[in-house]
PDB file of N, CA and C in Angstrom:
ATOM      1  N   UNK A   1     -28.213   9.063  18.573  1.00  0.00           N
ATOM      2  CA  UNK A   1     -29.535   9.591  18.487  1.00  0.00           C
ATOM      3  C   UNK A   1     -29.458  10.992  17.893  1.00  0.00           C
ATOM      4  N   UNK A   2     -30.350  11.631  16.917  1.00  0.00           N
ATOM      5  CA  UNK A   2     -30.231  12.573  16.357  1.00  0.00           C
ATOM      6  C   UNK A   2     -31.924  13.112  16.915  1.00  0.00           C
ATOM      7  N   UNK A   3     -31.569  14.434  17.172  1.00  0.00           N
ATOM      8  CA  UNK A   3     -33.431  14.906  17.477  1.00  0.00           C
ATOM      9  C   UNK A   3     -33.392  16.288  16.687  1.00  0.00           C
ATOM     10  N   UNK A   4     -34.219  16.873  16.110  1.00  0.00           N
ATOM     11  CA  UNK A   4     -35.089  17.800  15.285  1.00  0.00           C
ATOM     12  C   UNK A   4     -36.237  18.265  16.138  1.00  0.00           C
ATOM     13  N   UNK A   5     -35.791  19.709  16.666  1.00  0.00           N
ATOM     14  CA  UNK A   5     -36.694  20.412  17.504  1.00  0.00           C
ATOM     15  C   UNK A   5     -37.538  21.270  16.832  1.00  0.00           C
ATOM     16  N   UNK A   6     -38.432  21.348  17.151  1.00  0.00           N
ATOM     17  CA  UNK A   6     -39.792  22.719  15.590  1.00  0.00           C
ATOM     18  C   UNK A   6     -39.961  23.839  17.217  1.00  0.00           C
ATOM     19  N   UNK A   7     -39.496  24.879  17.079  1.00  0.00           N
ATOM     20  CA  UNK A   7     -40.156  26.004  17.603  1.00  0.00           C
ATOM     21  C   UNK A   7     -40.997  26.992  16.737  1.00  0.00           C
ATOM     22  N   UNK A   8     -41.793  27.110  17.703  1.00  0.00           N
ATOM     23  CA  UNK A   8     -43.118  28.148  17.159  1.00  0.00           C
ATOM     24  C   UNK A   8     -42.069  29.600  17.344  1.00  0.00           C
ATOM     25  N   UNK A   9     -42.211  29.915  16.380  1.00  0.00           N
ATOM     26  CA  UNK A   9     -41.803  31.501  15.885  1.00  0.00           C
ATOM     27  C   UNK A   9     -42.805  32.547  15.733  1.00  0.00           C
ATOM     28  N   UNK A  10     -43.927  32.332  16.034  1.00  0.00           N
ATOM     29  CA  UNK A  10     -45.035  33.207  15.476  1.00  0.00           C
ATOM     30  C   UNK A  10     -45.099  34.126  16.600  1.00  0.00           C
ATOM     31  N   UNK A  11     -45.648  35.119  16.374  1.00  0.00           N
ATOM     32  CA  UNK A  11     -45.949  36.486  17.424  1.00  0.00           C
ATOM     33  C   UNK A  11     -46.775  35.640  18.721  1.00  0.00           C
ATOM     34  N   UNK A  12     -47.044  34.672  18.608  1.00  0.00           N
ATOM     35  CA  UNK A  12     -48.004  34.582  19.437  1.00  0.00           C
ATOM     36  C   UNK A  12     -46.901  34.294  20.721  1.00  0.00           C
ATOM     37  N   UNK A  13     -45.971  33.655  20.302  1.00  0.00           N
ATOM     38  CA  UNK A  13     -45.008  33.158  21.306  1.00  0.00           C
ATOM     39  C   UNK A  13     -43.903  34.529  22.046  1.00  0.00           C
ATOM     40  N   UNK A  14     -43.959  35.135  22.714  1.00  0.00           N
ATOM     41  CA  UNK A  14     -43.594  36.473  23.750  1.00  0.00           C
ATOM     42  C   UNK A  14     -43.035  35.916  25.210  1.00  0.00           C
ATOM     43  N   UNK A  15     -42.143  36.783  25.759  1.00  0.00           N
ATOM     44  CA  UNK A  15     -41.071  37.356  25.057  1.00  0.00           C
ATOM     45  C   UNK A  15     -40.147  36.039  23.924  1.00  0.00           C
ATOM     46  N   UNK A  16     -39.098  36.490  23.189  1.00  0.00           N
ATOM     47  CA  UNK A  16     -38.728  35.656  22.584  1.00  0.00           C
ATOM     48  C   UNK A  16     -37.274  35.390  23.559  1.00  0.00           C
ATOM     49  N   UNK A  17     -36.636  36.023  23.689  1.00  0.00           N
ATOM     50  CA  UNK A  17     -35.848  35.344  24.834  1.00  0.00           C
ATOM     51  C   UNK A  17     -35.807  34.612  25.738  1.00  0.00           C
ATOM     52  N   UNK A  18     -36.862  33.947  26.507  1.00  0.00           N
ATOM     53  CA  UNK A  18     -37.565  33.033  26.944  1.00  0.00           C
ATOM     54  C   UNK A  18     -37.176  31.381  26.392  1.00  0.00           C
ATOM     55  N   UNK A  19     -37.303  31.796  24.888  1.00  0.00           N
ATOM     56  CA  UNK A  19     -37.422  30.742  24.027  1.00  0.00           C
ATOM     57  C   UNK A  19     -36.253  30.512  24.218  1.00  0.00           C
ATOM     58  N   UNK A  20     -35.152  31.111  23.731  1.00  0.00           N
ATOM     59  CA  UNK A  20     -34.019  31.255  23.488  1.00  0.00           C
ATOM     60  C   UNK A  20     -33.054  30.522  24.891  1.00  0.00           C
ATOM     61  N   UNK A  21     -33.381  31.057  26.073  1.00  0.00           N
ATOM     62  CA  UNK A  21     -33.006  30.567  27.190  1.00  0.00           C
ATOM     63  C   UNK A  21     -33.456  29.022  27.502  1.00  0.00           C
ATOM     64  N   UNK A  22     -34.573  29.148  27.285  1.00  0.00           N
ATOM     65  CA  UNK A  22     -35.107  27.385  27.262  1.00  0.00           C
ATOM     66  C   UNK A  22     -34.376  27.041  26.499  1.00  0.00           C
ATOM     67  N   UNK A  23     -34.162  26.878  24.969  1.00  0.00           N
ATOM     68  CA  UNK A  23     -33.532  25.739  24.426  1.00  0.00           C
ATOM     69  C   UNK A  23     -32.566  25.934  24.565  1.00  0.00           C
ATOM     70  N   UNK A  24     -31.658  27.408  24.858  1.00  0.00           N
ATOM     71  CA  UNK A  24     -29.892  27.029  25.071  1.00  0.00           C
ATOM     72  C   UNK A  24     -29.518  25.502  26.521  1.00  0.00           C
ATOM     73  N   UNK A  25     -30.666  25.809  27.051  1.00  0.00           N
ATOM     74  CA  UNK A  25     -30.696  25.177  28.597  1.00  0.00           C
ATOM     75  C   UNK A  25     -30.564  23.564  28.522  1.00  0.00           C
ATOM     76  N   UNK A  26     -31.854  23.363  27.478  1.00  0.00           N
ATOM     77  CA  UNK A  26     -32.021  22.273  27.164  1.00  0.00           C
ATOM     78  C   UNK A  26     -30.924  21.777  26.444  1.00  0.00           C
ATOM     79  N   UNK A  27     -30.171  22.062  25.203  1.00  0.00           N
ATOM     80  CA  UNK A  27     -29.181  21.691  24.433  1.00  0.00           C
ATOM     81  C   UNK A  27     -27.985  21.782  25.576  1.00  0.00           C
ATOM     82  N   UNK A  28     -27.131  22.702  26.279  1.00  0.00           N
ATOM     83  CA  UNK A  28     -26.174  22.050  27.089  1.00  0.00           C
ATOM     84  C   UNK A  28     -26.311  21.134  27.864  1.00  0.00           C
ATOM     85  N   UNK A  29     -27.628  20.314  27.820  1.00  0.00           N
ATOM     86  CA  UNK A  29     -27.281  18.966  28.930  1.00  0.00           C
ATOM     87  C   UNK A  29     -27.120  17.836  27.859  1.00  0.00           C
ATOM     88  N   UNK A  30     -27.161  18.252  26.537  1.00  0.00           N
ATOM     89  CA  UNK A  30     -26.762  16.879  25.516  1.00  0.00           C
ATOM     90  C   UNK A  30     -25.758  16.993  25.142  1.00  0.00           C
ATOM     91  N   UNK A  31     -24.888  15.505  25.094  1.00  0.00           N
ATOM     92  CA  UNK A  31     -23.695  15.394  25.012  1.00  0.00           C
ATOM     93  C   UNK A  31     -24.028  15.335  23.105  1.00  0.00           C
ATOM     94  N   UNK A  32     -23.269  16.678  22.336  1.00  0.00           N
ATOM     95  CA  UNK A  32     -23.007  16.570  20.801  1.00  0.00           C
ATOM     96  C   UNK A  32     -22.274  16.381  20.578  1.00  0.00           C
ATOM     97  N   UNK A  33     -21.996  15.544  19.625  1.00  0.00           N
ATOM     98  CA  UNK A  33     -21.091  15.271  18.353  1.00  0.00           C
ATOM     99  C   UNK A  33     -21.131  14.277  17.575  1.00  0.00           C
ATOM    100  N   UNK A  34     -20.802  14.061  16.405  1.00  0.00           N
ATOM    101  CA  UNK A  34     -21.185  13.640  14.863  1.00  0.00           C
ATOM    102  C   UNK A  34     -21.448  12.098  15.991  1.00  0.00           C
ATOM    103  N   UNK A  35     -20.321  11.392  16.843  1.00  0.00           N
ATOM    104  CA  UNK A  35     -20.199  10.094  16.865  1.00  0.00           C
ATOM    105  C   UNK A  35     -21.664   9.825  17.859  1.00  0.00           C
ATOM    106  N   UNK A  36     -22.232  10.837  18.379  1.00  0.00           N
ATOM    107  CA  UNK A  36     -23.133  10.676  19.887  1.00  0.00           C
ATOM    108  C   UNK A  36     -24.536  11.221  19.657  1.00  0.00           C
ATOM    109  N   UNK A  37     -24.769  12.480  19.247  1.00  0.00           N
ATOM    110  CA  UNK A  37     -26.477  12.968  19.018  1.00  0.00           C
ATOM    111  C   UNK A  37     -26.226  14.442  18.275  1.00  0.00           C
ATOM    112  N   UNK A  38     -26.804  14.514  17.026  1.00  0.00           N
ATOM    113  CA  UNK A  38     -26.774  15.581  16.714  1.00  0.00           C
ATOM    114  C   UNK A  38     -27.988  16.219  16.742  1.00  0.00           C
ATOM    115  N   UNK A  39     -28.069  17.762  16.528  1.00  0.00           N
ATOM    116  CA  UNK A  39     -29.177  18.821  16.684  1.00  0.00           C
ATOM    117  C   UNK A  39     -29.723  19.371  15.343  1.00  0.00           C
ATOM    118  N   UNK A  40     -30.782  19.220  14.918  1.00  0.00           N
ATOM    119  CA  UNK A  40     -31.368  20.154  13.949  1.00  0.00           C
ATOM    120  C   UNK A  40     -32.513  20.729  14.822  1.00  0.00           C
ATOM    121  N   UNK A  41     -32.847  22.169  13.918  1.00  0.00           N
ATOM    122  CA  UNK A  41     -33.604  23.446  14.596  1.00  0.00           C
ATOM    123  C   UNK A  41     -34.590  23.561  13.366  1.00  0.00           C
ATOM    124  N   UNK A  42     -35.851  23.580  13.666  1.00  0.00           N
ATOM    125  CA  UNK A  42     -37.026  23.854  12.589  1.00  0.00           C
ATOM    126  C   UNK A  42     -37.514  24.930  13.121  1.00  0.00           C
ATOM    127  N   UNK A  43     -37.783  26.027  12.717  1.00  0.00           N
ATOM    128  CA  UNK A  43     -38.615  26.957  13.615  1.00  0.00           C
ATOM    129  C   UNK A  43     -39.709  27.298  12.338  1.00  0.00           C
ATOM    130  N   UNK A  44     -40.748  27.820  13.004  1.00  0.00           N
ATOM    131  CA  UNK A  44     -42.095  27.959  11.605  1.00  0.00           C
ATOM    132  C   UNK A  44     -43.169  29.109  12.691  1.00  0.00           C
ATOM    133  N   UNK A  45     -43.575  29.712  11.521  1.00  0.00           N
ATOM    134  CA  UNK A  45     -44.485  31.055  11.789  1.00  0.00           C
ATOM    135  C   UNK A  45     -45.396  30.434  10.646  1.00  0.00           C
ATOM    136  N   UNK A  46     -45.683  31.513   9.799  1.00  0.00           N
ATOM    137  CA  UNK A  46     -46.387  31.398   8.427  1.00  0.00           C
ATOM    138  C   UNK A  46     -45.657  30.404   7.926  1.00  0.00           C
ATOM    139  N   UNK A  47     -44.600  30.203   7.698  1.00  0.00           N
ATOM    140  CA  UNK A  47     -43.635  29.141   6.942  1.00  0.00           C
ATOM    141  C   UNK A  47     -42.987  28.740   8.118  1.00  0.00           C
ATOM    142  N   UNK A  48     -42.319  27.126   7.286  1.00  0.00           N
ATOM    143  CA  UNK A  48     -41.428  26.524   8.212  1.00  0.00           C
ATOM    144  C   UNK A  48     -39.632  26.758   7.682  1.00  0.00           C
ATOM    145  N   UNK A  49     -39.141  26.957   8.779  1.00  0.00           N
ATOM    146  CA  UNK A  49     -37.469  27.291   7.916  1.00  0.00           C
ATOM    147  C   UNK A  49     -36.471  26.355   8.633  1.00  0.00           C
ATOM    148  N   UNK A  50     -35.623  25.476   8.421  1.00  0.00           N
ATOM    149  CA  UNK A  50     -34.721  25.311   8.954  1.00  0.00           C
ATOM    150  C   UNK A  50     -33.624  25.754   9.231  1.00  0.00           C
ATOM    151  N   UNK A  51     -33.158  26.215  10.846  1.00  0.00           N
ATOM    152  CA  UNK A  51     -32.637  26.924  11.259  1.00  0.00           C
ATOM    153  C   UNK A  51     -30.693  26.425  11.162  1.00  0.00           C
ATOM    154  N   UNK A  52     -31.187  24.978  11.284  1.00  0.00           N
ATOM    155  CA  UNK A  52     -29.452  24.439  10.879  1.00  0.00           C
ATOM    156  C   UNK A  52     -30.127  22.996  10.762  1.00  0.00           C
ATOM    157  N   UNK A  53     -29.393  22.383  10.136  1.00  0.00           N
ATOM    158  CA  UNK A  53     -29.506  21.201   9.904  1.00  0.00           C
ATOM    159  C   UNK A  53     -28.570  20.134  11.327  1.00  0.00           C
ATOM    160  N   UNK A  54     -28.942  18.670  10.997  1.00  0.00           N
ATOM    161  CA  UNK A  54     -28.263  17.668  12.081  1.00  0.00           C
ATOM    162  C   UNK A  54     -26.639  18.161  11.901  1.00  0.00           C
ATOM    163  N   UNK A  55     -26.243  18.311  10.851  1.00  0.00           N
ATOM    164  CA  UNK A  55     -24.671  18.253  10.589  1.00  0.00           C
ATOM    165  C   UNK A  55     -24.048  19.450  11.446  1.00  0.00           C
ATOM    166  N   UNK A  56     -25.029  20.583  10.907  1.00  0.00           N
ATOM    167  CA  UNK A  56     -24.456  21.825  11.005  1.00  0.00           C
ATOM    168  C   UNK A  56     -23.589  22.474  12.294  1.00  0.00           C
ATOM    169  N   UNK A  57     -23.717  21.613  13.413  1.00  0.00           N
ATOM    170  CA  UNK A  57     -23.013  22.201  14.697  1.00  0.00           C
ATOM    171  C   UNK A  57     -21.867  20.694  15.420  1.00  0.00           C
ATOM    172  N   UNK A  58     -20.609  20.197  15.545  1.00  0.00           N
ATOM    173  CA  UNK A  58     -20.156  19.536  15.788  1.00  0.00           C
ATOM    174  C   UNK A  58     -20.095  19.115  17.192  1.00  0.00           C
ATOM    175  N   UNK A  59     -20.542  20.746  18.579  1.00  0.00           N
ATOM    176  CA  UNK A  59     -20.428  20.124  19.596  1.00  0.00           C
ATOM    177  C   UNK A  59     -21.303  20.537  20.219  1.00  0.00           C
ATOM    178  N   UNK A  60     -21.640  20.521  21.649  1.00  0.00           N
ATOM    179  CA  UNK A  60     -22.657  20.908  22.704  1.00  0.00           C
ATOM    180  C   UNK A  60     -22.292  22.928  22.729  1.00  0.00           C
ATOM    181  N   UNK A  61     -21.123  22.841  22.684  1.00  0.00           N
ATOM    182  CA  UNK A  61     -20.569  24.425  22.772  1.00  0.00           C
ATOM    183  C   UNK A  61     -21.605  25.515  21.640  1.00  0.00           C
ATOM    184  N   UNK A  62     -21.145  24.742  20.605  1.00  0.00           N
ATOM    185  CA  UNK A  62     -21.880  25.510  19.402  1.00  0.00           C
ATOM    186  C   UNK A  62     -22.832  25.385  18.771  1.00  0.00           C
ATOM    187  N   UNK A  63     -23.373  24.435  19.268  1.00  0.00           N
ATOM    188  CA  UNK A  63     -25.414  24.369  19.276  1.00  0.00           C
ATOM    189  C   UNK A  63     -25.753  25.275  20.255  1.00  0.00           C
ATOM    190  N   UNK A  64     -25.489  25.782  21.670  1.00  0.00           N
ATOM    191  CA  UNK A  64     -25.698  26.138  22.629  1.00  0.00           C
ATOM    192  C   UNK A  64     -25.756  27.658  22.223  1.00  0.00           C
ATOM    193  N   UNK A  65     -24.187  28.060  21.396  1.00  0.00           N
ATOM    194  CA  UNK A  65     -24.216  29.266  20.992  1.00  0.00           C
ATOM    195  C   UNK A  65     -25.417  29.927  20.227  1.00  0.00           C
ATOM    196  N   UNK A  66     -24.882  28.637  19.209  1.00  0.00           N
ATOM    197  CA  UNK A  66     -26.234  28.533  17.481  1.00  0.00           C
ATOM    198  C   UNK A  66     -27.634  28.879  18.279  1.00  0.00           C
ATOM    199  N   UNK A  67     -28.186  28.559  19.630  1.00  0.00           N
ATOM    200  CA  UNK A  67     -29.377  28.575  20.081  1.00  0.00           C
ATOM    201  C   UNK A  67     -29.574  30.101  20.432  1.00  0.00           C
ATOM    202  N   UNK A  68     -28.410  30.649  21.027  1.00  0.00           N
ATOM    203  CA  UNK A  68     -28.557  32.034  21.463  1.00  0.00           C
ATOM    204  C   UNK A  68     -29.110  33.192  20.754  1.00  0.00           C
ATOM    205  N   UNK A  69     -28.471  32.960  19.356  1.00  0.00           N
ATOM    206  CA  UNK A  69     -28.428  33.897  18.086  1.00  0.00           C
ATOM    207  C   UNK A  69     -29.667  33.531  16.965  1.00  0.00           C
ATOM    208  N   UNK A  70     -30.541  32.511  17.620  1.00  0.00           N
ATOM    209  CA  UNK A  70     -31.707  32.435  16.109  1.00  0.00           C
ATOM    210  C   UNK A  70     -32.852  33.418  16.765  1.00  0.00           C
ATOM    211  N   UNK A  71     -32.648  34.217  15.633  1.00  0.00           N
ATOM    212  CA  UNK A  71     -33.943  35.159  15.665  1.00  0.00           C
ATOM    213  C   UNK A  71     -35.733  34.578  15.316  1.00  0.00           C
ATOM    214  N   UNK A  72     -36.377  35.764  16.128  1.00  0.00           N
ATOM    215  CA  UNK A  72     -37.916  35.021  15.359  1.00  0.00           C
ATOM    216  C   UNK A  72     -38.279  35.337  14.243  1.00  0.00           C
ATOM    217  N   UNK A  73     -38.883  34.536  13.867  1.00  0.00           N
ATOM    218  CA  UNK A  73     -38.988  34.225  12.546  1.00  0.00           C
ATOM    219  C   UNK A  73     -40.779  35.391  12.465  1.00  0.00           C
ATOM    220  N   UNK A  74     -41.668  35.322  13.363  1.00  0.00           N
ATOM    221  CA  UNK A  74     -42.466  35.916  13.183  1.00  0.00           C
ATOM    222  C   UNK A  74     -43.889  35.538  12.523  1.00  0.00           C
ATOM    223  N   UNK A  75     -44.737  36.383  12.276  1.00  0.00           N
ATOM    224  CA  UNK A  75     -45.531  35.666  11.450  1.00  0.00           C
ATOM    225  C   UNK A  75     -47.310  35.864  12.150  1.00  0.00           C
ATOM    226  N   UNK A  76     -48.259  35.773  11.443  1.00  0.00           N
ATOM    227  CA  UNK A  76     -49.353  35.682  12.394  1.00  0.00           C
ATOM    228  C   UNK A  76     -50.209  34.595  12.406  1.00  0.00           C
ATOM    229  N   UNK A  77     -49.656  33.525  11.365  1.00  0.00           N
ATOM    230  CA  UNK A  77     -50.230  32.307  11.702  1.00  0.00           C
ATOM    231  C   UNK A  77     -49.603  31.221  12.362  1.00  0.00           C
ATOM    232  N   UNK A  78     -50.070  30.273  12.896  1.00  0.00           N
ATOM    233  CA  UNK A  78     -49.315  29.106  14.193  1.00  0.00           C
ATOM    234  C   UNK A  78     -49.572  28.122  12.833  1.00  0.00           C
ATOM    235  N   UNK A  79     -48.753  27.714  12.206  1.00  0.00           N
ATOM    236  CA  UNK A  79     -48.783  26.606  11.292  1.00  0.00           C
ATOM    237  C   UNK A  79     -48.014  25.266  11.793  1.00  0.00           C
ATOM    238  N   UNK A  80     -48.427  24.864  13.007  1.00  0.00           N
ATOM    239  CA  UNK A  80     -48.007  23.188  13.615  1.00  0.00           C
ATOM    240  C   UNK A  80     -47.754  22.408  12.418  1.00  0.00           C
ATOM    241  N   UNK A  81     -48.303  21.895  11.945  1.00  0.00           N
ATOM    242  CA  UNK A  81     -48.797  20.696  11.446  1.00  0.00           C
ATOM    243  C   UNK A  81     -48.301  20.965  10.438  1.00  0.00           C
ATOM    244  N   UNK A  82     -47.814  22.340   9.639  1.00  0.00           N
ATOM    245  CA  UNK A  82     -46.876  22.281   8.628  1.00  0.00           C
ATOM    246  C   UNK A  82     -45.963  21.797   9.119  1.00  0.00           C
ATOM    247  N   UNK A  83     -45.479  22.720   9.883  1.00  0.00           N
ATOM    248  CA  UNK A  83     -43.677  22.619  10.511  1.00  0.00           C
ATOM    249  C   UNK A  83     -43.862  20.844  10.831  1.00  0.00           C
ATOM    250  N   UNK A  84     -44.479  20.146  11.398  1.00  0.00           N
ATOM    251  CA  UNK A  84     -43.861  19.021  12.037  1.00  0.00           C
ATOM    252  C   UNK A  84     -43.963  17.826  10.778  1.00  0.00           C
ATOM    253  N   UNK A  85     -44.346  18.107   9.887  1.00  0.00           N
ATOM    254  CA  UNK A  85     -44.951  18.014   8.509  1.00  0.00           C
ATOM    255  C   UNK A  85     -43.395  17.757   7.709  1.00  0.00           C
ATOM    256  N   UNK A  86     -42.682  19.022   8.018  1.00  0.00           N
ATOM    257  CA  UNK A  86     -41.193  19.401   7.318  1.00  0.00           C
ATOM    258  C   UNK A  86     -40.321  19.098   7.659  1.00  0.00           C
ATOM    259  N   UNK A  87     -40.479  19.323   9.386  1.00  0.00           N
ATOM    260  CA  UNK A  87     -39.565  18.231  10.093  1.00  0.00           C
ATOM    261  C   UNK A  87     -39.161  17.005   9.901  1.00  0.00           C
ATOM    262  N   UNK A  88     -40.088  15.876   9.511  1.00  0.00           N
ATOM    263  CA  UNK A  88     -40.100  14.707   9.256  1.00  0.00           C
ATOM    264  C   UNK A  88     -39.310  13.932   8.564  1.00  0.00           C
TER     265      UNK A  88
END
């Protein structure tokens, strides 16, 4: 199983560490790697960016990390429906 998460990056979303703690939380209870579930990260403000792709992290260790270190992206519009749009 492969899943593609979209976080809202926009100002509206405070504090951002919050965020950061939720999804590190969420990603160490999935077992990663290429043979089992991989992780892609969409995050979107005004624009949507991908933060890493499915490939980009091989285990639970370093998605977990990868989650710690993505900054916000920012922005003052909530563009949903792009991002899940790009995700796809």
């Amino acid at each position: 199983m492969d899943i593609v998460m979209v976080l809202d990056g926009s100002n509206s979303i405070y504090p951002w560490y919050e965020v950061q703690n939720f999804l590190s939380n969420i990603l160490s209870k999935f077992h990663i790697s290429p043979e089992q579930m991989q992780v892609g990260i969409l995050q979107y403000g005004e624009v949507a960016l991908h933060e890493w792709s499915l490939k980009d992290y091989q285990t639970t260790e370093e998605v977990v990390e990868a989650a710690k270190n993505i900054s916000r992206q920012e922005g003052r519009e909530t563009r949903t429906a792009y991002a899940i749009h790009m995700g796809w």
